[in-house]
Protein backbone atom coordinates (compact mmCIF):
# COMPACT_ATOMS: atom_id res chain seq x y z
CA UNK A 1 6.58 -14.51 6.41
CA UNK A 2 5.08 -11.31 8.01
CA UNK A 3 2.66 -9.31 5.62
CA UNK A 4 1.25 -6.01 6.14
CA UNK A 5 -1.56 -4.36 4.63
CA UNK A 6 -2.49 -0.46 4.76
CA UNK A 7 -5.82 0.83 3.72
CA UNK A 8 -6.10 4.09 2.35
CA UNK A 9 -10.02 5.07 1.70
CA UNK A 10 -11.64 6.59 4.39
CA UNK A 11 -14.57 4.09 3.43
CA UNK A 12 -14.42 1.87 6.48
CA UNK A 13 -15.93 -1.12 4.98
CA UNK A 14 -15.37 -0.12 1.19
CA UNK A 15 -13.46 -1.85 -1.91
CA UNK A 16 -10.14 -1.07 -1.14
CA UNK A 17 -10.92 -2.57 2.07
CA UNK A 18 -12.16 -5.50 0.35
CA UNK A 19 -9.13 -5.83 -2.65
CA UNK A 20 -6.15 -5.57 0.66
CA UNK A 21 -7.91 -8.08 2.96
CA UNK A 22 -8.37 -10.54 -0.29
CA UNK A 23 -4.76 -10.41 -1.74
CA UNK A 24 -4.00 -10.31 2.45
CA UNK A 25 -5.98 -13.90 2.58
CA UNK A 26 -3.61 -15.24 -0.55
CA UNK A 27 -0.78 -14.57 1.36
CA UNK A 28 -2.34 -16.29 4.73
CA UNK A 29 -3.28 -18.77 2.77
CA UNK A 30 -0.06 -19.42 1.48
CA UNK A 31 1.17 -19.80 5.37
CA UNK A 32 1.74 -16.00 5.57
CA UNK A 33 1.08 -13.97 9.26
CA UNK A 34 -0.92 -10.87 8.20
CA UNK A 35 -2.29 -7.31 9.80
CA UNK A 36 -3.95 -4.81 8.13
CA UNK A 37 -4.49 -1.24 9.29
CA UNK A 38 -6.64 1.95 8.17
CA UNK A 39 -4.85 5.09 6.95
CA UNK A 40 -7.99 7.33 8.07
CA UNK A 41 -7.64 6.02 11.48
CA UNK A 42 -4.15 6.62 12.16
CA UNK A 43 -2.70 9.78 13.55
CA UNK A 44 -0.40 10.69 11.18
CA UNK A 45 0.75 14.28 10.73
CA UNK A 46 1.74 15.73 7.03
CA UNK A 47 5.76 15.66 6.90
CA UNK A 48 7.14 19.22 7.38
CA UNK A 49 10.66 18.40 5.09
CA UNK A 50 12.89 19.26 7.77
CA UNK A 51 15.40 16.56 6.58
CA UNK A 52 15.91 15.79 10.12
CA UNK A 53 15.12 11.93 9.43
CA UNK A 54 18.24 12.27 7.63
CA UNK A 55 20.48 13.40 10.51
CA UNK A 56 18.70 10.84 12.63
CA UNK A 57 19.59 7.43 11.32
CA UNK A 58 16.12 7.78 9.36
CA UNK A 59 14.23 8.33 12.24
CA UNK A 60 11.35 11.12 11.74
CA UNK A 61 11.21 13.55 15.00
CA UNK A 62 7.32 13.37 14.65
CA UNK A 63 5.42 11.35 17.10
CA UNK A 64 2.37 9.60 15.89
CA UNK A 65 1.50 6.61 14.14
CA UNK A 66 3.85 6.45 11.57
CA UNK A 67 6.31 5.59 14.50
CA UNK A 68 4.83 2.15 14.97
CA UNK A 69 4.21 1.52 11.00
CA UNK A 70 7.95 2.37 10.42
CA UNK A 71 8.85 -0.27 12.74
CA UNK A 72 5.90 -2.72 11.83
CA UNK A 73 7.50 -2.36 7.79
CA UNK A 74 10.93 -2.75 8.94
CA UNK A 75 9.84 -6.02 10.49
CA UNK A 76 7.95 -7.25 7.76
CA UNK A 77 8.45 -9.43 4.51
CA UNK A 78 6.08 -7.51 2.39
CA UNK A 79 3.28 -4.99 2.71
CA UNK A 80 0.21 -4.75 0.70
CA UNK A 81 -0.81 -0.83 0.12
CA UNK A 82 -4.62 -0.03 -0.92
CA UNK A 83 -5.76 3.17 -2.12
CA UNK A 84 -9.28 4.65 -4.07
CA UNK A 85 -8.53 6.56 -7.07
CA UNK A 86 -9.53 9.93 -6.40
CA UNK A 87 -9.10 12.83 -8.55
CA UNK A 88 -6.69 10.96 -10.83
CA UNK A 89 -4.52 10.06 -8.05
CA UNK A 90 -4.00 7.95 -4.33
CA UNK A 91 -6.54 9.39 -1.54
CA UNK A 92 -5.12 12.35 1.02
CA UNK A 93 -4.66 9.63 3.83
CA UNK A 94 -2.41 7.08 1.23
CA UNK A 95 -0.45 10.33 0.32
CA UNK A 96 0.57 11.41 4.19
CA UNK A 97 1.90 7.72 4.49
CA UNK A 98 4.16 7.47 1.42
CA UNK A 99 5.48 11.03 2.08
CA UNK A 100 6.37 10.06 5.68
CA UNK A 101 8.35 7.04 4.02
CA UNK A 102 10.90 9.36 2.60
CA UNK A 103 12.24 9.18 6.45
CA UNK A 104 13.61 5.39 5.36
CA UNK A 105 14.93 6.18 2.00
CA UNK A 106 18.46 5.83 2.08
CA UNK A 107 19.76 6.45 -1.87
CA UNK A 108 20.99 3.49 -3.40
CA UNK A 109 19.25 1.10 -0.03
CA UNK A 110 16.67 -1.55 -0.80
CA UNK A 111 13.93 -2.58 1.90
CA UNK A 112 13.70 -6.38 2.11
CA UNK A 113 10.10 -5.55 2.23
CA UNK A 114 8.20 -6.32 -1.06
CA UNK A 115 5.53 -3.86 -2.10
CA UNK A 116 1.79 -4.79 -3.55
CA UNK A 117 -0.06 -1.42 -4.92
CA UNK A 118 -3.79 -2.10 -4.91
CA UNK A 119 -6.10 0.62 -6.18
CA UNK A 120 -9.72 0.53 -6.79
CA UNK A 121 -11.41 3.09 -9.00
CA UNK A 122 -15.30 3.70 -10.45
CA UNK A 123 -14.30 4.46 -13.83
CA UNK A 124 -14.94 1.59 -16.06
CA UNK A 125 -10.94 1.35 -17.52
CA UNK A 126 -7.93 1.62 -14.96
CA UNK A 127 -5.98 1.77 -18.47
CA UNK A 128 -6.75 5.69 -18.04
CA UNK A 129 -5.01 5.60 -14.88
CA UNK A 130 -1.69 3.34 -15.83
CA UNK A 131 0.91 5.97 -15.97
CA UNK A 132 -0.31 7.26 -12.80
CA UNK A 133 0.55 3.67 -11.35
CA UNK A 134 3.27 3.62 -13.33
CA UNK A 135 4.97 6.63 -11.61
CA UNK A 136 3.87 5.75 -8.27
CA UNK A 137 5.91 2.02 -9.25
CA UNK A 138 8.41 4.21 -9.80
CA UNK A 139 8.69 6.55 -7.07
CA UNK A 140 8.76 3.07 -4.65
CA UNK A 141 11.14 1.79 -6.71
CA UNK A 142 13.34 4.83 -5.99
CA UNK A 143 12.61 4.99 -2.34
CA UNK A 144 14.07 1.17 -2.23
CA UNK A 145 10.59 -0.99 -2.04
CA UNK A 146 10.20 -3.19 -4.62
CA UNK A 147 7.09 -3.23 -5.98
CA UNK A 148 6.16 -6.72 -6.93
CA UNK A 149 2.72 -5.91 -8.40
CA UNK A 150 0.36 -3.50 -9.23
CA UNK A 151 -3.31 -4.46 -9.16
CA UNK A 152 -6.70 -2.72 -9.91
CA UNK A 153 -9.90 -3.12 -9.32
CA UNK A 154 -11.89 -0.76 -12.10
CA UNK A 155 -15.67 -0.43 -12.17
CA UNK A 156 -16.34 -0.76 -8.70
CA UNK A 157 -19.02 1.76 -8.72
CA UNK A 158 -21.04 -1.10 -10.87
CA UNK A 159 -19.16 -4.17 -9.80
CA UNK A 160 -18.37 -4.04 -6.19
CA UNK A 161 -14.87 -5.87 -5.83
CA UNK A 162 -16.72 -8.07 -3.46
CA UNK A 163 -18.81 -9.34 -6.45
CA UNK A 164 -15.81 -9.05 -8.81
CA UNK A 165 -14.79 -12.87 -9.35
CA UNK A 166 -12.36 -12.34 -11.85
CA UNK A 167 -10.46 -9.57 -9.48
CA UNK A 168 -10.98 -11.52 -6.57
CA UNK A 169 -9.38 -14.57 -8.10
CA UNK A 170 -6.58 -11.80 -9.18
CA UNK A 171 -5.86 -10.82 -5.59
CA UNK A 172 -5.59 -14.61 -3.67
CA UNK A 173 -3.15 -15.33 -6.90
CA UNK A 174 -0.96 -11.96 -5.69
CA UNK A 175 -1.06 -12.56 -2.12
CA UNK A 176 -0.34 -16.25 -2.87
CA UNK A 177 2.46 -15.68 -5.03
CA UNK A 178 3.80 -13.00 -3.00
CA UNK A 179 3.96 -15.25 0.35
CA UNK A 180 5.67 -17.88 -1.81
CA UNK A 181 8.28 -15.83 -3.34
């Protein structure tokens, strides 16, 4: 089983960092082969909705990193996506990379690729953000990746997910049970 994880804080060494490369050692753990890249440091350019991915077999006529991730998910079992909560929503750089996934969505197609959502966020509840995850669920759901869990790491700005037992226990379990399934 190949599983992928994307990081999208621009906080190199940060908790999102921290919740994607835990859930990503469940899944090696579990006999899974795992990469993880960072969403700040790719090149990837803000899609212009020229519906030409849709005259092109799903193929997007801009060239920069989402090129290789398109082909990296296609290959893979699963992928594990990690974003802050900022401003009530997923970060700039997690935003460019699920709007450049509308290039794949075929209606009524399902990826064979499985979908974590991590976020981390400072506020002490994630409760205030659930229909926020609910409708990002969603809008995977309806562009064909099914999202197999939704995770959250709340309070970070007091309880660094690093020092977070309870959430790190959470994540191994998810990348654990997503390599076995």
């Amino acid at each position: 089983m190949k599983v992928l994880g994307f990081v999208g804080s621009p906080k190199k060494e940060g908790n999102t960092k921290v919740l994607v490369e835990t859930i990503l050692k469940g899944a090696s753990d579990a006999g899974a082969e795992t990469e993880i890249f960072n969403l700040n440091e790719a090149n990837i350019m803000p899609c212009q909705s020229c519906y030409a991915c849709k005259g092109n077999d799903g193929k997007c006529v801009l060239k920069d990193d989402m090129q290789k991730f398109y082909e990296k998910i296609d290959q893979a079992d699963a992928f594990v996506l990690g974003s802050p909560v900022y401003m009530w929503q997923m970060t700039a750089q997690t935003k460019l990379f699920t709007d450049r996934l509308f290039a794949v969505f075929k209606m009524g197609q399902t990826h064979k690729a499985k979908l974590i959502l991590g976020y981390t966020c400072g506020n002490e509840s994630s409760n205030l953000f659930s229909s926020y995850f609910d409708y990002t669920k969603n809008m995977f759901d309806f562009l064909g990746f099914k999202v197999s869990d939704v995770i959250c790491a709340d309070n970070t700005g007091n309880k660094p997910v690093k020092d977070n037992q309870e959430i790190i226990e959470k994540a191994l379990n998810t990348g654990k049970k997503l390599a076995s399934a």
